[in-house]
PDB file of N, CA and C in Angstrom:
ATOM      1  N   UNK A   1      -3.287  13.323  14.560  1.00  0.00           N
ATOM      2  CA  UNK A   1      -2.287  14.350  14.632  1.00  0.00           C
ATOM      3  C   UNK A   1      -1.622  14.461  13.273  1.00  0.00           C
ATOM      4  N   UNK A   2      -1.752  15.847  12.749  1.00  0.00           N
ATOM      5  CA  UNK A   2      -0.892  16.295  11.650  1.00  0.00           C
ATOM      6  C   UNK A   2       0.181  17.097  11.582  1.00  0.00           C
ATOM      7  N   UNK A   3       1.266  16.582  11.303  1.00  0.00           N
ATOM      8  CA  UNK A   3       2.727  17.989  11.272  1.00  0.00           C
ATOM      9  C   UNK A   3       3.246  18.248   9.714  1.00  0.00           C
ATOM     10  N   UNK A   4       3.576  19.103   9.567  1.00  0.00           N
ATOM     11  CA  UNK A   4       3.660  19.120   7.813  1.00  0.00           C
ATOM     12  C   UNK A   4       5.152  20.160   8.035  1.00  0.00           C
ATOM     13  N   UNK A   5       5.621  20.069   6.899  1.00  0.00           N
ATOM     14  CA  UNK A   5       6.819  21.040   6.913  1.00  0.00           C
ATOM     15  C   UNK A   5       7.618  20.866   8.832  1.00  0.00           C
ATOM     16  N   UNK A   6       8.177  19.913   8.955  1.00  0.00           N
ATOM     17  CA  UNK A   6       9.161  20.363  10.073  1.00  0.00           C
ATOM     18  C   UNK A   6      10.386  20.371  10.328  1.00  0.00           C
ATOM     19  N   UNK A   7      11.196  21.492  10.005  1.00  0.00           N
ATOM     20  CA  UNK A   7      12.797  21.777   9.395  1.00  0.00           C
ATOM     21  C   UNK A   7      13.590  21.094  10.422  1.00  0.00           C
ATOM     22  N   UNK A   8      13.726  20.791  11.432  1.00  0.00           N
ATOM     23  CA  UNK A   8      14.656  20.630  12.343  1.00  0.00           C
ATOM     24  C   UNK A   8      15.181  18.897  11.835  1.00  0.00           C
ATOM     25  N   UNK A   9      16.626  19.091  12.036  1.00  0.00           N
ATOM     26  CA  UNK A   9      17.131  17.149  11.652  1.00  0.00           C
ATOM     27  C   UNK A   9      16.988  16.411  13.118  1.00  0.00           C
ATOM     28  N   UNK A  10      16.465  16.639  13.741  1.00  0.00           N
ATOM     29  CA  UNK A  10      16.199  15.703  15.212  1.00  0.00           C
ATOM     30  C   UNK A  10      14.764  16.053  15.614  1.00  0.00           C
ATOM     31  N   UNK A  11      13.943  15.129  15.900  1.00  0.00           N
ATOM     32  CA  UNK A  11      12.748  14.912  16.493  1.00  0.00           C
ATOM     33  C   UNK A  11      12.455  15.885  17.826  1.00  0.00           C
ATOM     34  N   UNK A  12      11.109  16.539  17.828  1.00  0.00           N
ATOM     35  CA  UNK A  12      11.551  17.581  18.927  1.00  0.00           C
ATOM     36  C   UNK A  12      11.113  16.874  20.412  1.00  0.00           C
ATOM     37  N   UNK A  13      11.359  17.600  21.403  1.00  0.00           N
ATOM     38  CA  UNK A  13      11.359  16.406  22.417  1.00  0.00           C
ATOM     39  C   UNK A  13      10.492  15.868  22.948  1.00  0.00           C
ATOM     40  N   UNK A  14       9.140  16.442  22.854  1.00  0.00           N
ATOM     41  CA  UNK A  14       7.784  16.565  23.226  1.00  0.00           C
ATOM     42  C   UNK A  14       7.496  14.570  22.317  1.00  0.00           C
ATOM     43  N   UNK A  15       8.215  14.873  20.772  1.00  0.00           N
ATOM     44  CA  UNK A  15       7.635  13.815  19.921  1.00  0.00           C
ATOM     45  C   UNK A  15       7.900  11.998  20.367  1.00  0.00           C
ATOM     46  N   UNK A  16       8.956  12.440  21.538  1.00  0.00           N
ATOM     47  CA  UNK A  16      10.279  11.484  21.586  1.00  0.00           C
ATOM     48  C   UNK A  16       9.632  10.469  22.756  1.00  0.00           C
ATOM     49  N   UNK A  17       9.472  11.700  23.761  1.00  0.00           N
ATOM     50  CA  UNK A  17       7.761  11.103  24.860  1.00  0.00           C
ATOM     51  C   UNK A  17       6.382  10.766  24.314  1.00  0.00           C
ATOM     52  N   UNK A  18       6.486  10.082  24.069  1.00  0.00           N
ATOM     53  CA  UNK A  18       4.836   9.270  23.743  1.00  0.00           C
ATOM     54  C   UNK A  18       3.857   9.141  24.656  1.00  0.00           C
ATOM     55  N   UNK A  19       4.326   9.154  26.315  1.00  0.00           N
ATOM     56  CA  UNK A  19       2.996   8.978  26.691  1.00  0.00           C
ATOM     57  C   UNK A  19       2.009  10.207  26.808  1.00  0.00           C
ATOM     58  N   UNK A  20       2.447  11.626  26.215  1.00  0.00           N
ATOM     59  CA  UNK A  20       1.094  12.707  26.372  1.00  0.00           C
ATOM     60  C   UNK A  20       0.439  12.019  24.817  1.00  0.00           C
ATOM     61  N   UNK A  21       0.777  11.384  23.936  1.00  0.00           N
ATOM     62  CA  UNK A  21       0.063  11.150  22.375  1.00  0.00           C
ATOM     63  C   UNK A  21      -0.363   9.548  22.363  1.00  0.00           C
ATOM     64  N   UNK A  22      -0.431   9.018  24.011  1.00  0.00           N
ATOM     65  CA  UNK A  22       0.184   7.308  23.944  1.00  0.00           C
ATOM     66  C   UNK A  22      -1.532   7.100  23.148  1.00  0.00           C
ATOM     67  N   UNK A  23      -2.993   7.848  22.921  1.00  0.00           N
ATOM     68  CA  UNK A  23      -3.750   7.651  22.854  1.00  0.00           C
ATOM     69  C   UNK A  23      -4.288   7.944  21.112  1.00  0.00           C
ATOM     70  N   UNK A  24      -3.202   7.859  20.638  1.00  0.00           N
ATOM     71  CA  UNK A  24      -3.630   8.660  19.001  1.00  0.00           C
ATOM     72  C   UNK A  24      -3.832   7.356  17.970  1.00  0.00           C
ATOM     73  N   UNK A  25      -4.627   7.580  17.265  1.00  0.00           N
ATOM     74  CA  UNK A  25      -5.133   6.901  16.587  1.00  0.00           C
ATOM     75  C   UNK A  25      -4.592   6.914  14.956  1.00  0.00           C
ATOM     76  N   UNK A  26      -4.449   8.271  14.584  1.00  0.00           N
ATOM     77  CA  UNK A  26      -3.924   8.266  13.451  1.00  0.00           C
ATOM     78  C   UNK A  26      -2.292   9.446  13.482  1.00  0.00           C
ATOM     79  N   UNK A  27      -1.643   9.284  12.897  1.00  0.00           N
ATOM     80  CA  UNK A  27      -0.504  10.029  12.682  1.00  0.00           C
ATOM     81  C   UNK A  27      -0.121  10.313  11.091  1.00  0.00           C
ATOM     82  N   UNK A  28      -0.349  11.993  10.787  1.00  0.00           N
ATOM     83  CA  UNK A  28       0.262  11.793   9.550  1.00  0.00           C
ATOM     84  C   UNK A  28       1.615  12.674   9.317  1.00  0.00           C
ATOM     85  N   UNK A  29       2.860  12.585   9.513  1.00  0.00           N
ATOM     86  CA  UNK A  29       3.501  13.785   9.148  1.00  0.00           C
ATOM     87  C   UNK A  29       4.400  13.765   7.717  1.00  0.00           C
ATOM     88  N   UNK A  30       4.105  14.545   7.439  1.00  0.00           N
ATOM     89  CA  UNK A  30       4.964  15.221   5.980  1.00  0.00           C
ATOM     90  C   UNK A  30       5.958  16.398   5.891  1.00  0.00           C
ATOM     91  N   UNK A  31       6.708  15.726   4.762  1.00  0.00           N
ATOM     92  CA  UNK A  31       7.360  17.030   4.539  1.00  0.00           C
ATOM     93  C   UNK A  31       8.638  17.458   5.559  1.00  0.00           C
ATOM     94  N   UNK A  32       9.273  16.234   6.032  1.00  0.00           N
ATOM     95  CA  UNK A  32      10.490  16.406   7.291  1.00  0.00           C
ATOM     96  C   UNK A  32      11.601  16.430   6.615  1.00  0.00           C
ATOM     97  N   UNK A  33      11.810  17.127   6.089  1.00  0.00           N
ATOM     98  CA  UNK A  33      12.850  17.426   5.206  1.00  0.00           C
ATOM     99  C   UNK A  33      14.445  17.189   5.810  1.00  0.00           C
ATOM    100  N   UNK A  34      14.812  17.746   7.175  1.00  0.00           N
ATOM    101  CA  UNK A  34      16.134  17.488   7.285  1.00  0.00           C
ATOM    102  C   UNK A  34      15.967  16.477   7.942  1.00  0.00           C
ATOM    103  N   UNK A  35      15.150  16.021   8.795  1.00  0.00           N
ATOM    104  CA  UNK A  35      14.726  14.754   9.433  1.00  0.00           C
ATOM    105  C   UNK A  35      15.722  13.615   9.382  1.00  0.00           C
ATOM    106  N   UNK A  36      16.764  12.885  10.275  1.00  0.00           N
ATOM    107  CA  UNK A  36      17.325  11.649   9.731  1.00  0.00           C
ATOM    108  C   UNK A  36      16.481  10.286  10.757  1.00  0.00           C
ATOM    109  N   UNK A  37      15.952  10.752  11.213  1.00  0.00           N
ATOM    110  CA  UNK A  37      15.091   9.661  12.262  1.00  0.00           C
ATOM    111  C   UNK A  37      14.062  10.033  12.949  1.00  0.00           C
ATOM    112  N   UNK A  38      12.950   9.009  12.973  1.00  0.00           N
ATOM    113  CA  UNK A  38      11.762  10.129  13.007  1.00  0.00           C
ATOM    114  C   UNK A  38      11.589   9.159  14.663  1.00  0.00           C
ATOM    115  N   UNK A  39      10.468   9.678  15.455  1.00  0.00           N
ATOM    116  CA  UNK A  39      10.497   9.674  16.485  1.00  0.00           C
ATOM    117  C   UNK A  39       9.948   8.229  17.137  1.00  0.00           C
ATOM    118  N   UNK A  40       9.637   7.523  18.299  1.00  0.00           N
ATOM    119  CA  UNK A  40       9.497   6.036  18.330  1.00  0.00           C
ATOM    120  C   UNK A  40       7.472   6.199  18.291  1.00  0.00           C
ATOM    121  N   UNK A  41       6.979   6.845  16.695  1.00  0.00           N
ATOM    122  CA  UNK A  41       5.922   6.095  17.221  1.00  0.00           C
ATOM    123  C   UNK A  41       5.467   4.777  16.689  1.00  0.00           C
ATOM    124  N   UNK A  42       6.373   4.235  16.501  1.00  0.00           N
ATOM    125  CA  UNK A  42       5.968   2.752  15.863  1.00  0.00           C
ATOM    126  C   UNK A  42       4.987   1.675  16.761  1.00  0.00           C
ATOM    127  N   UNK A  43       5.102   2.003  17.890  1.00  0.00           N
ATOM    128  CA  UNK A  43       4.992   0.944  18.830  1.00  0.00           C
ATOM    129  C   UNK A  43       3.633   1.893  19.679  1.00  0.00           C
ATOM    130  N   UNK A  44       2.746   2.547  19.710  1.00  0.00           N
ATOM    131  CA  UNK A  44       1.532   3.395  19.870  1.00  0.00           C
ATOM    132  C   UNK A  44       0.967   2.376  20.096  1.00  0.00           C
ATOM    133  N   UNK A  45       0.110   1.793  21.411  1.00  0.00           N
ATOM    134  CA  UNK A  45      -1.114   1.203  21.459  1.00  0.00           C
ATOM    135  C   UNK A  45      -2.002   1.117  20.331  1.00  0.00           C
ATOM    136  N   UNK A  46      -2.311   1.917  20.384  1.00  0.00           N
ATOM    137  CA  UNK A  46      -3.904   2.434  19.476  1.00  0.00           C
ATOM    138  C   UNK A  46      -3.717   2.703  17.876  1.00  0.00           C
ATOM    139  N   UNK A  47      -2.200   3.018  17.483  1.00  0.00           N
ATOM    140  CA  UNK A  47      -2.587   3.737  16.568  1.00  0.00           C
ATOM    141  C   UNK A  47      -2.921   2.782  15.290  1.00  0.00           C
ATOM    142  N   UNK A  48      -3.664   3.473  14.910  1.00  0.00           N
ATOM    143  CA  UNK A  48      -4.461   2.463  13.593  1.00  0.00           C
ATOM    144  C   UNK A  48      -3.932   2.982  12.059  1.00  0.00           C
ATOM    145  N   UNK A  49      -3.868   4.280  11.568  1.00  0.00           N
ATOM    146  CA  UNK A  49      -3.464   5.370  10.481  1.00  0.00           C
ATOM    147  C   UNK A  49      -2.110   5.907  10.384  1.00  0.00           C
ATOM    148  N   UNK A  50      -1.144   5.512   9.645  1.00  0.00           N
ATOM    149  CA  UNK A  50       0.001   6.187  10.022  1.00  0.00           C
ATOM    150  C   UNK A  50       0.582   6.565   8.598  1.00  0.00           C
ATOM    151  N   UNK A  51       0.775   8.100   8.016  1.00  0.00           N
ATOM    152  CA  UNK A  51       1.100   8.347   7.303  1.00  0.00           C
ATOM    153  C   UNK A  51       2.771   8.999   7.175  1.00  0.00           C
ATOM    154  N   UNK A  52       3.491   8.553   6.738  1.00  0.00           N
ATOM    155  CA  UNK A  52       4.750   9.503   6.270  1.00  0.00           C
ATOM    156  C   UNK A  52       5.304   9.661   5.195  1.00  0.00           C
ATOM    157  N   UNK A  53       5.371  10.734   4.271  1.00  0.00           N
ATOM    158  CA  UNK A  53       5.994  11.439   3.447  1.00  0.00           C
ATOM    159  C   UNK A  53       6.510  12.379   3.038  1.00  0.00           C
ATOM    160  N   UNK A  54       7.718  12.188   1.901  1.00  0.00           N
ATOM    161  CA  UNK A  54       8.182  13.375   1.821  1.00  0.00           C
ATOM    162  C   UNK A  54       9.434  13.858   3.096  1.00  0.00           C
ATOM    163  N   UNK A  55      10.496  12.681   3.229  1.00  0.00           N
ATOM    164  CA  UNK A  55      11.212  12.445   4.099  1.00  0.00           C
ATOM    165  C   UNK A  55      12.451  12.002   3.595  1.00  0.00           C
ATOM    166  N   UNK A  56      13.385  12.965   2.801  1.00  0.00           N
ATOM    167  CA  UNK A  56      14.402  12.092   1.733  1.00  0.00           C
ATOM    168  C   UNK A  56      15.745  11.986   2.845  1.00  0.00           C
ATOM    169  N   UNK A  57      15.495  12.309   3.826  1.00  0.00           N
ATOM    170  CA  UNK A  57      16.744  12.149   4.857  1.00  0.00           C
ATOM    171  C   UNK A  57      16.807  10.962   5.961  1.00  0.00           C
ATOM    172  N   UNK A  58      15.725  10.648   5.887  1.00  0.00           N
ATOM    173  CA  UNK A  58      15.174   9.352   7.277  1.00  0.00           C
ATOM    174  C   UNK A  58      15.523   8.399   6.883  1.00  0.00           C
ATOM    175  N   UNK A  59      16.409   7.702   7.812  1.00  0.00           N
ATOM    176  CA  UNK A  59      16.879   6.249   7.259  1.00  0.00           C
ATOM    177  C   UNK A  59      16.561   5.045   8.083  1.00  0.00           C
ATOM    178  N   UNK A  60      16.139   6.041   9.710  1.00  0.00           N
ATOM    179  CA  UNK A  60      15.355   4.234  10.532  1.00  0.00           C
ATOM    180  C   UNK A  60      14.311   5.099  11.143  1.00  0.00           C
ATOM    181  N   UNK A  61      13.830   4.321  11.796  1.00  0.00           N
ATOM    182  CA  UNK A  61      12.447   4.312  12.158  1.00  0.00           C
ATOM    183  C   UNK A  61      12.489   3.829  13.632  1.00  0.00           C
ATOM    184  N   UNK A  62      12.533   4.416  14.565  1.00  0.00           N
ATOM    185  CA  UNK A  62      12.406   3.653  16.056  1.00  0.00           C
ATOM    186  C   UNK A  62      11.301   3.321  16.872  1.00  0.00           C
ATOM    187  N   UNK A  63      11.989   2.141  16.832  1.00  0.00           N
ATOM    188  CA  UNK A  63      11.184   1.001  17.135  1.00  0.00           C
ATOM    189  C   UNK A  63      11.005   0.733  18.643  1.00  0.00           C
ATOM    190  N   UNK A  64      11.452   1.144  19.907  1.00  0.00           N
ATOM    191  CA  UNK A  64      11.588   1.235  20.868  1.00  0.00           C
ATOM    192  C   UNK A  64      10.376   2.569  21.853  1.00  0.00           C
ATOM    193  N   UNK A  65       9.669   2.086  22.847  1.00  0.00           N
ATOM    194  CA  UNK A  65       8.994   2.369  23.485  1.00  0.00           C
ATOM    195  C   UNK A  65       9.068   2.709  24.364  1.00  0.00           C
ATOM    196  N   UNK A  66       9.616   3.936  24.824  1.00  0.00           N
ATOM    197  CA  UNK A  66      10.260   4.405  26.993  1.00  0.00           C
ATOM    198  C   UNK A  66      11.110   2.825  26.952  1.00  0.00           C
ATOM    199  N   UNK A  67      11.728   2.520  26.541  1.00  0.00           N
ATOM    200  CA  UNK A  67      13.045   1.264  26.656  1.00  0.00           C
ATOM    201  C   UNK A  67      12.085   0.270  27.031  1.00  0.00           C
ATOM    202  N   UNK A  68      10.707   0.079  27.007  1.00  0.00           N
ATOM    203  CA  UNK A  68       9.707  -1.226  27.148  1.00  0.00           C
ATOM    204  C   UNK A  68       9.738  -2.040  26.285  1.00  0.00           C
ATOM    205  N   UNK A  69      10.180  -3.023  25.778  1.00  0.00           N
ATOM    206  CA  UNK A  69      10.298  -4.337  24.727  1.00  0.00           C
ATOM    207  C   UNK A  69       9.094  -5.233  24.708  1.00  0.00           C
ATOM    208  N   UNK A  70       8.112  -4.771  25.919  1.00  0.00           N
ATOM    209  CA  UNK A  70       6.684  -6.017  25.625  1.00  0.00           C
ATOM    210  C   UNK A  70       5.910  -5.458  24.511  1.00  0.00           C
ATOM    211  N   UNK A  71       6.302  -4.443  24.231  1.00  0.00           N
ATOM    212  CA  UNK A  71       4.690  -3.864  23.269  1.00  0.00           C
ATOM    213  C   UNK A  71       5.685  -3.962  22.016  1.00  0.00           C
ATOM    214  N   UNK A  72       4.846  -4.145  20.840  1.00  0.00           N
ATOM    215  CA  UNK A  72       5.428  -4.653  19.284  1.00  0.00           C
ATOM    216  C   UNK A  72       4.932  -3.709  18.345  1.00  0.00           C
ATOM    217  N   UNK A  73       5.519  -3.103  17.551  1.00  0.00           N
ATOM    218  CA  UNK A  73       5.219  -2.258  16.455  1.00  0.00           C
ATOM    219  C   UNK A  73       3.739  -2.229  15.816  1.00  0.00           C
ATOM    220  N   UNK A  74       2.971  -1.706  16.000  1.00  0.00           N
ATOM    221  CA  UNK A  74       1.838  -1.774  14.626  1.00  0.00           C
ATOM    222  C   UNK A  74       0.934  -2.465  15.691  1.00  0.00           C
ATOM    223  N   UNK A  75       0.916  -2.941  16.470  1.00  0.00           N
ATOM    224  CA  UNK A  75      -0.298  -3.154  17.171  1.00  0.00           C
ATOM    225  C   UNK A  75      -1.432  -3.580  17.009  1.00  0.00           C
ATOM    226  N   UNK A  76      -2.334  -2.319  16.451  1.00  0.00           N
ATOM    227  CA  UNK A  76      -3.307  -2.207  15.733  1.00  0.00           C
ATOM    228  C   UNK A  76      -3.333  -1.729  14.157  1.00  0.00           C
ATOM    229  N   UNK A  77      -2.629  -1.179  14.246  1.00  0.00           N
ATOM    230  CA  UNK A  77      -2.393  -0.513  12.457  1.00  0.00           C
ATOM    231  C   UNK A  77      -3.059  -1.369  11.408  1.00  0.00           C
ATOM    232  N   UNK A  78      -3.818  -0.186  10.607  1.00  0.00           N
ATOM    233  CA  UNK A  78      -4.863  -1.031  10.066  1.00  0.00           C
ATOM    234  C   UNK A  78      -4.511  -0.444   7.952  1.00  0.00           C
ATOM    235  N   UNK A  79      -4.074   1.112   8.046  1.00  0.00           N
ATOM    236  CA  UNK A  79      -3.315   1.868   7.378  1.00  0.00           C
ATOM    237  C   UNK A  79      -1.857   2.215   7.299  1.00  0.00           C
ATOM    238  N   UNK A  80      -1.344   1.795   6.052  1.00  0.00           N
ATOM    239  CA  UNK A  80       0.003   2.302   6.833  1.00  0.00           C
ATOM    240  C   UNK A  80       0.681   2.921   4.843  1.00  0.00           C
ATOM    241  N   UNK A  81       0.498   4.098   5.204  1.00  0.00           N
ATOM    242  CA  UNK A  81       1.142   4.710   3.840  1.00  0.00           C
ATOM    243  C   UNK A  81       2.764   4.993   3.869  1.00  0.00           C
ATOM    244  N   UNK A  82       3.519   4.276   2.851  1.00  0.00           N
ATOM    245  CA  UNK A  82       4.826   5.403   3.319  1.00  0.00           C
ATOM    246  C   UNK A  82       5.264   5.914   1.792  1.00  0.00           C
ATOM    247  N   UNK A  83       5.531   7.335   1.534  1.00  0.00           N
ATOM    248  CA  UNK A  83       5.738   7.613   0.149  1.00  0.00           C
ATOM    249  C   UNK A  83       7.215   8.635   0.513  1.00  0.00           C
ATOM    250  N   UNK A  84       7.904   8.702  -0.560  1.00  0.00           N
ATOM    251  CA  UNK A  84       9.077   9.212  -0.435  1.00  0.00           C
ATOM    252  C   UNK A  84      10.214   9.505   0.531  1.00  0.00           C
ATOM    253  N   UNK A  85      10.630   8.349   0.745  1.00  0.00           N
ATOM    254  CA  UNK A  85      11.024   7.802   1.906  1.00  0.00           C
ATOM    255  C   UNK A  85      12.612   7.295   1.714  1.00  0.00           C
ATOM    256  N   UNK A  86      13.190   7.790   0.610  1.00  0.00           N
ATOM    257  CA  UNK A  86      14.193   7.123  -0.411  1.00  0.00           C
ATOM    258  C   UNK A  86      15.639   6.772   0.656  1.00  0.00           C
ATOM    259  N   UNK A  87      15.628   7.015   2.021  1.00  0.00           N
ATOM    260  CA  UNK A  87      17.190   6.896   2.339  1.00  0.00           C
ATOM    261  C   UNK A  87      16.436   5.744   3.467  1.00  0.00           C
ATOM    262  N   UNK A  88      15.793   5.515   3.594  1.00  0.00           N
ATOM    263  CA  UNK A  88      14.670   4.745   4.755  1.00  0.00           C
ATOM    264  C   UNK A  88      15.963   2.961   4.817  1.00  0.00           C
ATOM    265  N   UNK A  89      16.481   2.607   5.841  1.00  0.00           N
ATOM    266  CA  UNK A  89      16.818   1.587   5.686  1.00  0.00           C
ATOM    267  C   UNK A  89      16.547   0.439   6.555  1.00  0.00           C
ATOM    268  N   UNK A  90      16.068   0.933   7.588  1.00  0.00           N
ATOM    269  CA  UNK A  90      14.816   0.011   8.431  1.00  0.00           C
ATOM    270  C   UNK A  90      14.322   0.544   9.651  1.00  0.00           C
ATOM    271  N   UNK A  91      14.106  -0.256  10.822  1.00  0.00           N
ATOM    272  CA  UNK A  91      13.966  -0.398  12.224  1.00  0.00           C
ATOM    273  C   UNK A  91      14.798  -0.534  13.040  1.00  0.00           C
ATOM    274  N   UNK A  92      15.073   0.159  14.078  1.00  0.00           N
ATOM    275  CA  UNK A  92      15.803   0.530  15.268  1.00  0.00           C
ATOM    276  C   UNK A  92      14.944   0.464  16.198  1.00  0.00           C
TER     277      UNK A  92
END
């Protein structure tokens, strides 16, 4: 899955539910410009590829799964790019 350019500063709600995407393998989105928190796919079964850039407003990253605490970030992740990311201050 690719999203590029997406103006809105809150994650849309579709992104927020993971289980229609619980099966994705790679994620790249760019270019979230008002963005201050991007959506929980940290914690994806499967996902192996995860790209984000070009995000100067995002400062955490959620870390939380439908409120499930057994499953752990990165899983499988085998890629993990992050470029311009400058307000980024961790995990939530």
């Amino acid at each position: 899955m690719s999203i590029e350019r997406y103006m809105d500063a809150r994650s849309a709600i579709w992104m927020n539910n993971v289980n229609p995407i619980f099966n994705l393998e790679k994620i790249e989105l760019t270019c979230f410009l008002k963005c201050k928190t991007l959506p929980p796919f940290l914690q994806l079964p499967f996902l192996k590829d995860l790209k984000l850039s070009s995000m100067p407003k995002v400062k955490w990253l959620e870390s939380k799964f439908n409120g499930n605490d057994k499953y752990h970030a990165f899983p499988l992740l085998e890629i993990l790019h992050i470029s311009y990311l400058k307000s980024i201050k961790g995990i939530v």
